[in-house]
C-alpha atoms as a PDB file:
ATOM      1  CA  UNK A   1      65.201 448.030 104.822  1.00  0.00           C
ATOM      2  CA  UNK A   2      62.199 450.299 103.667  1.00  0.00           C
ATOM      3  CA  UNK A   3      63.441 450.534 100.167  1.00  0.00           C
ATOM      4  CA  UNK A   4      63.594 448.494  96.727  1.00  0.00           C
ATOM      5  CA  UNK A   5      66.956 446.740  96.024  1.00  0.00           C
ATOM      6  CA  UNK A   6      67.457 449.396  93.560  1.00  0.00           C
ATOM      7  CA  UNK A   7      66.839 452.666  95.840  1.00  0.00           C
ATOM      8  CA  UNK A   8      69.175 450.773  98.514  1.00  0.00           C
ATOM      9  CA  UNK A   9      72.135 450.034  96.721  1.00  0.00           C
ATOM     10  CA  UNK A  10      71.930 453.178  94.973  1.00  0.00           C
ATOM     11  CA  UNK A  11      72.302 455.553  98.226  1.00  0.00           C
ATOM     12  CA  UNK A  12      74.988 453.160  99.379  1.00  0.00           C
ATOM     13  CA  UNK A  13      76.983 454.034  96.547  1.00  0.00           C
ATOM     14  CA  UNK A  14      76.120 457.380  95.913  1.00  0.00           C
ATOM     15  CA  UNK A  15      77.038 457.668  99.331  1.00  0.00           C
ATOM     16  CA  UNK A  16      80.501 456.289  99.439  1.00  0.00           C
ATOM     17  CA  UNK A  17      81.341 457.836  95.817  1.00  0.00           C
ATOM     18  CA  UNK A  18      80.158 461.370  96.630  1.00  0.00           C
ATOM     19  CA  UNK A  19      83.854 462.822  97.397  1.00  0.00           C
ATOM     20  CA  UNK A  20      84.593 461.940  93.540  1.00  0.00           C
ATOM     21  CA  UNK A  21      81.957 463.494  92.111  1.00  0.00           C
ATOM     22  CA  UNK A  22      81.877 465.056  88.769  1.00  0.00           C
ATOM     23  CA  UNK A  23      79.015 467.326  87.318  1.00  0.00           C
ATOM     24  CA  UNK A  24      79.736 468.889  84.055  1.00  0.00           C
ATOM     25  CA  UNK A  25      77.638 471.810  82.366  1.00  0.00           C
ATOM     26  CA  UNK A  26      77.657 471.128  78.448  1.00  0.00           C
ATOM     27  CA  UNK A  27      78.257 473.666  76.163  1.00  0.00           C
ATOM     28  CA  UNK A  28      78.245 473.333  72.168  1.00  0.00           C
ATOM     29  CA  UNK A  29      80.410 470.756  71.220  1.00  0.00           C
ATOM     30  CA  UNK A  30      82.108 469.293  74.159  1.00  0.00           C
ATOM     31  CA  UNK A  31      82.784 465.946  74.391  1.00  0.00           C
ATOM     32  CA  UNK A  32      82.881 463.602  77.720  1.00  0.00           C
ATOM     33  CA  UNK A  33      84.885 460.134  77.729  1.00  0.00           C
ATOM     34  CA  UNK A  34      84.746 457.606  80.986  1.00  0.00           C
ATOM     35  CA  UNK A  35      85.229 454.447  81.157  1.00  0.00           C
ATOM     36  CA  UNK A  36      82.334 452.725  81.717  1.00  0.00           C
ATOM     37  CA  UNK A  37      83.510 449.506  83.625  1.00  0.00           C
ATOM     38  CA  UNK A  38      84.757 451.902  86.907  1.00  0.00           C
ATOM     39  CA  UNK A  39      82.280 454.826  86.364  1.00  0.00           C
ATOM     40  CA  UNK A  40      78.856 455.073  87.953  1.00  0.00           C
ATOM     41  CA  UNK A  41      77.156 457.561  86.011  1.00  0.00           C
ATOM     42  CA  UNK A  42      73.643 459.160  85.196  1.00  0.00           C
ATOM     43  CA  UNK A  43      72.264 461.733  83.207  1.00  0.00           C
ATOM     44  CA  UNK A  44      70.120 464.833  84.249  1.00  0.00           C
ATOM     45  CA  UNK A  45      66.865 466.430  83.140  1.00  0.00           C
ATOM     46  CA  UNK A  46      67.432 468.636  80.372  1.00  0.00           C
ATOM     47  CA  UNK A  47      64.887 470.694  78.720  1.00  0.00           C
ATOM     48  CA  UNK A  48      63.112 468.469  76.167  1.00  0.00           C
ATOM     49  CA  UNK A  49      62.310 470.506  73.486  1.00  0.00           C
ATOM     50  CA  UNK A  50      66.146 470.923  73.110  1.00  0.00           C
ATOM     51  CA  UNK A  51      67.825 468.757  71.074  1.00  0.00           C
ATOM     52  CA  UNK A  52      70.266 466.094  72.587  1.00  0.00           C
ATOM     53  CA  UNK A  53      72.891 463.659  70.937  1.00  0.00           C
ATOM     54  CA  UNK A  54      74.333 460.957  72.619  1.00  0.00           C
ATOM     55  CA  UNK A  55      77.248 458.783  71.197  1.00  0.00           C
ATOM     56  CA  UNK A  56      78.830 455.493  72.347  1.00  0.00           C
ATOM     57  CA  UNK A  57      82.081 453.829  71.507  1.00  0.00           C
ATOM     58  CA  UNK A  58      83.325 450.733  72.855  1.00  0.00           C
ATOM     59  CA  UNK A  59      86.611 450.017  72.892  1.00  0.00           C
ATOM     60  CA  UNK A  60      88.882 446.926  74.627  1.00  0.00           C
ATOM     61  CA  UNK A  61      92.463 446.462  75.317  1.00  0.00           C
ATOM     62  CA  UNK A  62      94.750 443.172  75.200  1.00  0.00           C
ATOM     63  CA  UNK A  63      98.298 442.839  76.796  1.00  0.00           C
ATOM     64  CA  UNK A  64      99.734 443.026  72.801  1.00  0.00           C
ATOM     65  CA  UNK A  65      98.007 446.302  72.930  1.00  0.00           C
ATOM     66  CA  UNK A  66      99.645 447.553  75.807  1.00  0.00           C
ATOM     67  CA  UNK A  67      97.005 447.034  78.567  1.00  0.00           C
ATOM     68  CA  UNK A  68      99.096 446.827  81.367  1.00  0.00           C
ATOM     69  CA  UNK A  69     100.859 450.235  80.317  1.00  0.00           C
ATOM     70  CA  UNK A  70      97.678 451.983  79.830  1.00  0.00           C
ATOM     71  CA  UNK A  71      96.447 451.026  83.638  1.00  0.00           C
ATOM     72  CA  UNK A  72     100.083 451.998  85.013  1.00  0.00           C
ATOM     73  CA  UNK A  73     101.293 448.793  86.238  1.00  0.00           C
ATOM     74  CA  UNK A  74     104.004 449.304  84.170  1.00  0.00           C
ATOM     75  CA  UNK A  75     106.377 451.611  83.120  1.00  0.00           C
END
């Protein structure tokens, strides 16, 4: 193999998900939502002496809430 475990699955993936791949350049108050159980995502060097805020909200779904709706299974 050559690599760690970590450098080897990570090229496989990057690999087979670079077709979908999203880059977004910030500006003042955008805001980026992905769900984090299908997404494989990493940040980027930014210049440090710039402030950065990061915010997380976690959310679930039930079938009362309408989960199957909200994947399209159903209409």
């Amino acid at each position: 193999m050559g690599s760690s475990p970590i450098e080897f699955t990570h090229s496989r993936t990057s690999r087979a998900y670079c077709r979908v791949l999203y880059s977004h350049t910030w500006q003042v108050g955008d805001v980026l939502v992905w769900d984090q159980r299908a997404t494989m995502h990493r940040g980027t060097p930014w210049p440090y002496e710039q402030p950065r805020t990061l915010a997380s909200v976690c959310c679930s779904m039930t079938d009362s809430d309408g989960l199957a709706e909200a994947r399209g299974l159903t209409m």
